[in-house]
C-alpha atoms as a PDB file:
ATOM      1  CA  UNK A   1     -17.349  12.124   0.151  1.00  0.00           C
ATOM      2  CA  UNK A   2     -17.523   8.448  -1.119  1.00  0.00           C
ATOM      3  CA  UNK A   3     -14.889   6.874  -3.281  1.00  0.00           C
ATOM      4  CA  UNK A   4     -16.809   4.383  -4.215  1.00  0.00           C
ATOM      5  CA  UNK A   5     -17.889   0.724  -3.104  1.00  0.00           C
ATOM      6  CA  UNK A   6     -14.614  -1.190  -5.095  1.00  0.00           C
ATOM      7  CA  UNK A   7     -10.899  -0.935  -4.873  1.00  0.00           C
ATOM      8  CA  UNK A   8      -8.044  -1.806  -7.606  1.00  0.00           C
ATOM      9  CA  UNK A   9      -4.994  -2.795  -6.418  1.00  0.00           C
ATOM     10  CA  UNK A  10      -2.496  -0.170  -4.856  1.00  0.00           C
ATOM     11  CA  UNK A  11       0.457   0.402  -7.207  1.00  0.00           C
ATOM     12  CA  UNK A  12       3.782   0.557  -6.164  1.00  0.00           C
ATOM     13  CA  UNK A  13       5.586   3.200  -8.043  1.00  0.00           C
ATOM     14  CA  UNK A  14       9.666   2.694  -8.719  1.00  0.00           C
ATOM     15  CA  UNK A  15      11.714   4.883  -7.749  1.00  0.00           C
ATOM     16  CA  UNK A  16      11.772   8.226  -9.513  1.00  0.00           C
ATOM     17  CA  UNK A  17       8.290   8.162  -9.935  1.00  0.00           C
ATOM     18  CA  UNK A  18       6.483  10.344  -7.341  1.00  0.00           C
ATOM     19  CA  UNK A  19       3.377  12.993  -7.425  1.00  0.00           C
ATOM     20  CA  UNK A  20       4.367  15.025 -10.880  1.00  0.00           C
ATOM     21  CA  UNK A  21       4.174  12.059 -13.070  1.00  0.00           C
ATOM     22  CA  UNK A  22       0.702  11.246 -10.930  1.00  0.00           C
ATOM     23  CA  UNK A  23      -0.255  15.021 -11.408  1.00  0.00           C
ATOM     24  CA  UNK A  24       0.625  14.478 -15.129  1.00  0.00           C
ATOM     25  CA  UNK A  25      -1.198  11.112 -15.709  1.00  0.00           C
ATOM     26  CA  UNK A  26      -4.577  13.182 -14.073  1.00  0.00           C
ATOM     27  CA  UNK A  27      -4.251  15.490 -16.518  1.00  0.00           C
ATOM     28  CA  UNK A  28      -3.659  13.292 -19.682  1.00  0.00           C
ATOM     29  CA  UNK A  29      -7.220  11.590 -18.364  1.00  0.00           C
ATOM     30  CA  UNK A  30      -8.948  15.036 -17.510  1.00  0.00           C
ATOM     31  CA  UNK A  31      -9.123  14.398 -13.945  1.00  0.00           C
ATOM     32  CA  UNK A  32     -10.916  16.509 -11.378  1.00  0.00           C
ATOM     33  CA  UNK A  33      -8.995  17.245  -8.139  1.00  0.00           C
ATOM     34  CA  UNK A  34     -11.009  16.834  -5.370  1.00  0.00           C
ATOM     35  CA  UNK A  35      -8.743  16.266  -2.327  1.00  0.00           C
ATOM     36  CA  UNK A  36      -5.261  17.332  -1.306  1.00  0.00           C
ATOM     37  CA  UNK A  37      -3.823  16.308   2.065  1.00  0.00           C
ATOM     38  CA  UNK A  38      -0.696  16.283   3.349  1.00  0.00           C
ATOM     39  CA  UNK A  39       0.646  14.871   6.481  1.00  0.00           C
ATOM     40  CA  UNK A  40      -1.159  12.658   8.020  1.00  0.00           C
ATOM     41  CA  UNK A  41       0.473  10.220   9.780  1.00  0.00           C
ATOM     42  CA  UNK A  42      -2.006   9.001  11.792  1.00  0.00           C
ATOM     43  CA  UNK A  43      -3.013   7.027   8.983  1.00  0.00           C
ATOM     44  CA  UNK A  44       0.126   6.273   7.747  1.00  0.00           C
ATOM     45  CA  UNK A  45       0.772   9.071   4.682  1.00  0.00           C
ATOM     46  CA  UNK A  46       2.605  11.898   4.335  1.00  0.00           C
ATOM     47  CA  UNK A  47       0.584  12.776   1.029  1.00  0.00           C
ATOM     48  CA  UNK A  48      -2.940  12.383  -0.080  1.00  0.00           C
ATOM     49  CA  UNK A  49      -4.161  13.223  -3.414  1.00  0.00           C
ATOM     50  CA  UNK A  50      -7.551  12.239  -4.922  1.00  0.00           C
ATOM     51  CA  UNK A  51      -8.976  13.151  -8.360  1.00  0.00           C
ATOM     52  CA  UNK A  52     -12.508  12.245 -10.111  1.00  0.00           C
ATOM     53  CA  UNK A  53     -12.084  10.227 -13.473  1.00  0.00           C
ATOM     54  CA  UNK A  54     -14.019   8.688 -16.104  1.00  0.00           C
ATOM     55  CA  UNK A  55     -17.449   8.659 -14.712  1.00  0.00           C
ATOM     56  CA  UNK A  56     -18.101   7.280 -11.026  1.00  0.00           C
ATOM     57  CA  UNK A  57     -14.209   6.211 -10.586  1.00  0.00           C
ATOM     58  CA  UNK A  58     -10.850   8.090  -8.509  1.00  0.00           C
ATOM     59  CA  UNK A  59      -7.759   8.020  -9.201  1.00  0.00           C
ATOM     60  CA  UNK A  60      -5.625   8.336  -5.463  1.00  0.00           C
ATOM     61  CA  UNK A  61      -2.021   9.162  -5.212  1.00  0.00           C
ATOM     62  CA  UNK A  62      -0.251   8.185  -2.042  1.00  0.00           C
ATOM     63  CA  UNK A  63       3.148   8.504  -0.346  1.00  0.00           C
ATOM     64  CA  UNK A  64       3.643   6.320   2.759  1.00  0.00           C
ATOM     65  CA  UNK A  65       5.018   7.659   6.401  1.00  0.00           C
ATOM     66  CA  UNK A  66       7.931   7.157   7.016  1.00  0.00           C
ATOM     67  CA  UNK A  67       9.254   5.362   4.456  1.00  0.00           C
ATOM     68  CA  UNK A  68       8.437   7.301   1.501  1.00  0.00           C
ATOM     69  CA  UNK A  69       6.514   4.878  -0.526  1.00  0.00           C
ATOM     70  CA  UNK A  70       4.286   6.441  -3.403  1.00  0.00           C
ATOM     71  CA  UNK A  71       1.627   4.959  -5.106  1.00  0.00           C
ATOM     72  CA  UNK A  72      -1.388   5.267  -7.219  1.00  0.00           C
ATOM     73  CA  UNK A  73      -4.711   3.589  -6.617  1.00  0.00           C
ATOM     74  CA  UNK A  74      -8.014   3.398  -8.843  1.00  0.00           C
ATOM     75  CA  UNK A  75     -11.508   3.521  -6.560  1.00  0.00           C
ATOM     76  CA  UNK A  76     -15.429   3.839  -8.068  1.00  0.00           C
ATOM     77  CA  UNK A  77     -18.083   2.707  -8.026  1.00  0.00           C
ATOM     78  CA  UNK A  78     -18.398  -0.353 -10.571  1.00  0.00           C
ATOM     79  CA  UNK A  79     -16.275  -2.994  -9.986  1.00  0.00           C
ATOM     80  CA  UNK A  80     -15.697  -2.840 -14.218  1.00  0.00           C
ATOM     81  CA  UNK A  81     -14.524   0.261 -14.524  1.00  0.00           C
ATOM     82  CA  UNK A  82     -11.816   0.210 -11.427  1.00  0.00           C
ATOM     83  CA  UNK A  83     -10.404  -2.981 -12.834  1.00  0.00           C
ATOM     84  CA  UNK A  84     -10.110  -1.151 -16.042  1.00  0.00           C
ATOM     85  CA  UNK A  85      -8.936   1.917 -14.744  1.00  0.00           C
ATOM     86  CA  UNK A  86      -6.378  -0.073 -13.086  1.00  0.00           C
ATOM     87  CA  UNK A  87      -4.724  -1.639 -15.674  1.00  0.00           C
ATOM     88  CA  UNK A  88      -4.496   1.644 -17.811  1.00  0.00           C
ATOM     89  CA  UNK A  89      -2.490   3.237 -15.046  1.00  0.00           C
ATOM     90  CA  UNK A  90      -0.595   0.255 -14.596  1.00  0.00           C
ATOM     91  CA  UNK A  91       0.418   0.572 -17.972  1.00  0.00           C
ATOM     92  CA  UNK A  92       0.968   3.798 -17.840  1.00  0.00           C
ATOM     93  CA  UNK A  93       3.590   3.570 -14.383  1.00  0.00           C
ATOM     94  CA  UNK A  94       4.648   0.152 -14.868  1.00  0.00           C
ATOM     95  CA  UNK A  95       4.861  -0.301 -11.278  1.00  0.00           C
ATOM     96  CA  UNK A  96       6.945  -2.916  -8.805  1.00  0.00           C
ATOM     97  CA  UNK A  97       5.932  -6.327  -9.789  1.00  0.00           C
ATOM     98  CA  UNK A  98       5.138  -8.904  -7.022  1.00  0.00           C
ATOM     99  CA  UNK A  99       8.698 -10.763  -7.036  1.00  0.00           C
ATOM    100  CA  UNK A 100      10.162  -7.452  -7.047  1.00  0.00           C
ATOM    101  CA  UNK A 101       8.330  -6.620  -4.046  1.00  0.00           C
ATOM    102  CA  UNK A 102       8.729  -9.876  -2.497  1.00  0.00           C
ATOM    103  CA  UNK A 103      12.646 -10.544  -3.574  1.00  0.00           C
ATOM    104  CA  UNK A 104      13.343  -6.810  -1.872  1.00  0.00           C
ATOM    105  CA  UNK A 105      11.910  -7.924   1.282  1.00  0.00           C
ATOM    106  CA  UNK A 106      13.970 -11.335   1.297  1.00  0.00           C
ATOM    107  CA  UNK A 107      17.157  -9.513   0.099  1.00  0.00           C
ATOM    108  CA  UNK A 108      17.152  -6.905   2.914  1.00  0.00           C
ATOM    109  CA  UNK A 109      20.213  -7.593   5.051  1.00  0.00           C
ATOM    110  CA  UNK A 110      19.600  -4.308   7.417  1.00  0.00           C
ATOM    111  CA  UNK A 111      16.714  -4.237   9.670  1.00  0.00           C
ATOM    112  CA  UNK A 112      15.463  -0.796   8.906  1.00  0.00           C
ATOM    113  CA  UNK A 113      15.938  -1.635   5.145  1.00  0.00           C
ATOM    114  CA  UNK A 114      13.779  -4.670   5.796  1.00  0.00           C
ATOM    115  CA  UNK A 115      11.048  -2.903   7.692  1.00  0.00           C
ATOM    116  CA  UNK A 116      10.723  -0.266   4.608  1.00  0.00           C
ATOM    117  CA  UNK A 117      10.564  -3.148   1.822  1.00  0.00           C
ATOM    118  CA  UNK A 118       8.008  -5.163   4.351  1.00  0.00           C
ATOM    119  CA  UNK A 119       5.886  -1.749   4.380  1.00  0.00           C
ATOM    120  CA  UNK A 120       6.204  -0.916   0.248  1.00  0.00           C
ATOM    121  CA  UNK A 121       5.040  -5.063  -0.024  1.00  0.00           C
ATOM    122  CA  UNK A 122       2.074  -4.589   2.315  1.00  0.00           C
ATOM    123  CA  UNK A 123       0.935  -1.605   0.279  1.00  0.00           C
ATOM    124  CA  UNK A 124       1.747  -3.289  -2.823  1.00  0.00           C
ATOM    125  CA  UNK A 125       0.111  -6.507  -2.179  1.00  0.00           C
ATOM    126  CA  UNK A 126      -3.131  -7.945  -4.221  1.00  0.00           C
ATOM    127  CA  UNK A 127      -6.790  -6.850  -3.116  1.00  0.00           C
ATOM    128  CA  UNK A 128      -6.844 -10.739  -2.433  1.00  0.00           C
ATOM    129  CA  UNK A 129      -5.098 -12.723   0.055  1.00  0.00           C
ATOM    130  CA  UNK A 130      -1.863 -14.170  -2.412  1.00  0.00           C
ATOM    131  CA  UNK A 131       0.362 -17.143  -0.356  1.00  0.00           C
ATOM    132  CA  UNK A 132       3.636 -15.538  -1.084  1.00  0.00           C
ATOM    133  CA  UNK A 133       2.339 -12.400   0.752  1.00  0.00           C
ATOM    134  CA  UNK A 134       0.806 -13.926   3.444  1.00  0.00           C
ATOM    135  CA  UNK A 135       3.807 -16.194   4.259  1.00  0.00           C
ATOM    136  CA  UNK A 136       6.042 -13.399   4.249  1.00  0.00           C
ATOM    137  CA  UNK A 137       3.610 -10.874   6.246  1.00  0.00           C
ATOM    138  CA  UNK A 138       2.849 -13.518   8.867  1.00  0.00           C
ATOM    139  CA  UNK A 139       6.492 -14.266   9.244  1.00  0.00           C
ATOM    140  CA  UNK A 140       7.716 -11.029   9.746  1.00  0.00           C
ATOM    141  CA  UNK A 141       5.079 -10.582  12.398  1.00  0.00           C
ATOM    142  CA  UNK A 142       6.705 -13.357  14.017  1.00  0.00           C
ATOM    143  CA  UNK A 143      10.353 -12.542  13.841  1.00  0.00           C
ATOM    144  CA  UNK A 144      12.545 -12.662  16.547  1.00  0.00           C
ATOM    145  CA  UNK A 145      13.499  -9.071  15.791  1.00  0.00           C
ATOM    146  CA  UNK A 146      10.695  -6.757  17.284  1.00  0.00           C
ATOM    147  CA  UNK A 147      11.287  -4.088  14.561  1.00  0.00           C
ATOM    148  CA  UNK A 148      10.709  -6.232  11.929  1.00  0.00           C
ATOM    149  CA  UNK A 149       7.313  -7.817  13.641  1.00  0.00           C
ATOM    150  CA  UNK A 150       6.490  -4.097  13.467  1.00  0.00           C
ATOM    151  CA  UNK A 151       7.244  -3.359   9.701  1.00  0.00           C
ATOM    152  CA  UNK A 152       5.208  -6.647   9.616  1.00  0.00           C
ATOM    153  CA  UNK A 153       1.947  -5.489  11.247  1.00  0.00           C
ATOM    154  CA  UNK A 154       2.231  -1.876   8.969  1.00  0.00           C
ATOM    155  CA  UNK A 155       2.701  -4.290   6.156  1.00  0.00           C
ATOM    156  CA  UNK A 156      -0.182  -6.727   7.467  1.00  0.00           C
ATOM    157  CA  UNK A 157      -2.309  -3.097   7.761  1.00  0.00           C
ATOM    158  CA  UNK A 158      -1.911  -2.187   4.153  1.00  0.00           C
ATOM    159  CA  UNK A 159      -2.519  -5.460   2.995  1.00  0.00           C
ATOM    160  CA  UNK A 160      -5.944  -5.841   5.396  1.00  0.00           C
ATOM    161  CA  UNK A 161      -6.556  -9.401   4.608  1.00  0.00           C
ATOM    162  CA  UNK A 162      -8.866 -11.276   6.916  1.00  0.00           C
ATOM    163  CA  UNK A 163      -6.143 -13.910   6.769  1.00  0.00           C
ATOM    164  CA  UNK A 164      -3.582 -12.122   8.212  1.00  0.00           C
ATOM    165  CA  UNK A 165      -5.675 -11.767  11.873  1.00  0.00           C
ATOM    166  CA  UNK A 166      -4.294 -14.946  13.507  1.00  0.00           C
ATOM    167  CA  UNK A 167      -0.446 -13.410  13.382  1.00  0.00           C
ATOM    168  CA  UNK A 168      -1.967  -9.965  14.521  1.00  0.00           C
ATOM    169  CA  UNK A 169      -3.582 -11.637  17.560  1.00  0.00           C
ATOM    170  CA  UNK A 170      -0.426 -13.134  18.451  1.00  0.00           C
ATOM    171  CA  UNK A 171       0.733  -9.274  18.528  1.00  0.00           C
ATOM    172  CA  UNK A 172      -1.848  -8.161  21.397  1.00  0.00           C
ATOM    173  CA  UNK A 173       0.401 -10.617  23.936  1.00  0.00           C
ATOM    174  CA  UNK A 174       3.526  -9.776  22.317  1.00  0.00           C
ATOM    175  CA  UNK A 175       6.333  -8.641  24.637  1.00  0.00           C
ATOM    176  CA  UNK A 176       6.549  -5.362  23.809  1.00  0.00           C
ATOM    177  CA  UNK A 177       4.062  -2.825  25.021  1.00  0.00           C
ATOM    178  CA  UNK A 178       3.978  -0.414  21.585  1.00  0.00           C
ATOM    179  CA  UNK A 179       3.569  -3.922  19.791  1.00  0.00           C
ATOM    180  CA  UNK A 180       0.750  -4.735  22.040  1.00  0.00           C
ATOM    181  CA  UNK A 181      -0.787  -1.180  21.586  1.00  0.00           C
ATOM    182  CA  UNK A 182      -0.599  -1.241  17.997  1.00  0.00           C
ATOM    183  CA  UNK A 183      -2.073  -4.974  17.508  1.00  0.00           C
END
């Protein structure tokens, strides 16, 4: 099944927020379930849900492995409708801002907090490439601290910019095999 040919952003829900107030949103907009999936982390969730809305357009909850991450995502077929789409759910969640997903990531003092923020960022990141993501992506791909270069490549895989390649490829040669494998 096709979700469509266009994407809206992938919203970070806060904390509290999870799949009952995405179940309940569906239903305020008459949604259609069409897929239910859990575990799968393979490609990186632990949840999956995906309902028809509003003509040619899906509405996609997800919860990230391992961290736990949750959010919502508009898909469809007209470019139009998923950016409208988007912005009702967006008001609907309010979801993580950019600083707020960018000052967690900077705050983190613990390395396994920092991979988790770097992860929820990458996921919450713009469709587009956006410098403050990319700096802090690419960075963390770089850090001395081979944990954190891999919180940076999940992040960098979420985010799937084109821009982010050149600090990837520097992960194929990196000194540590499962680094290397993952790159």
């Amino acid at each position: 099944m096709s979700w469509g040919r266009f994407r809206g952003r992938r919203l970070v829900l806060r904390d509290g927020e999870g799949e009952r107030e995405v179940v309940e949103c569906a239903a305020l907009m008459k949604a259609d379930m069409k897929r239910e999936v859990s575990a799968s982390p393979e490609v990186g969730l632990s949840r999956e849900i995906t309902w028809a809305v509003a003509g040619r357009s899906f509405l996609h909850y997800g919860q990230e492995y391992p961290y736990g991450s949750r959010f919502v995502m508009i898909t469809g077929a007209g470019r139009d409708e998923v950016d409208t789409l988007t912005r009702i759910v967006s008001d609907y969640f309010e979801p993580l801002e950019d600083a707020e997903l960018l000052d967690a990531v900077v705050c983190a003092r613990e390395v396994e907090q920092r991979r988790a923020v770097l992860v929820r960022a990458g996921i919450g990141a713009p469709v587009s490439c956006e410098g403050a993501f990319l700096a802090l992506i690419s960075e963390a791909m770089r850090d001395q601290n081979a944990r954190i270069r891999e919180g940076g490549l999940w992040a960098a895989m979420y985010a799937l910019w084109p821009e982010l390649l050149p600090a990837v490829m520097e992960l194929t040669v990196d000194p540590e095999k499962l680094l290397r494998a993952q790159a």
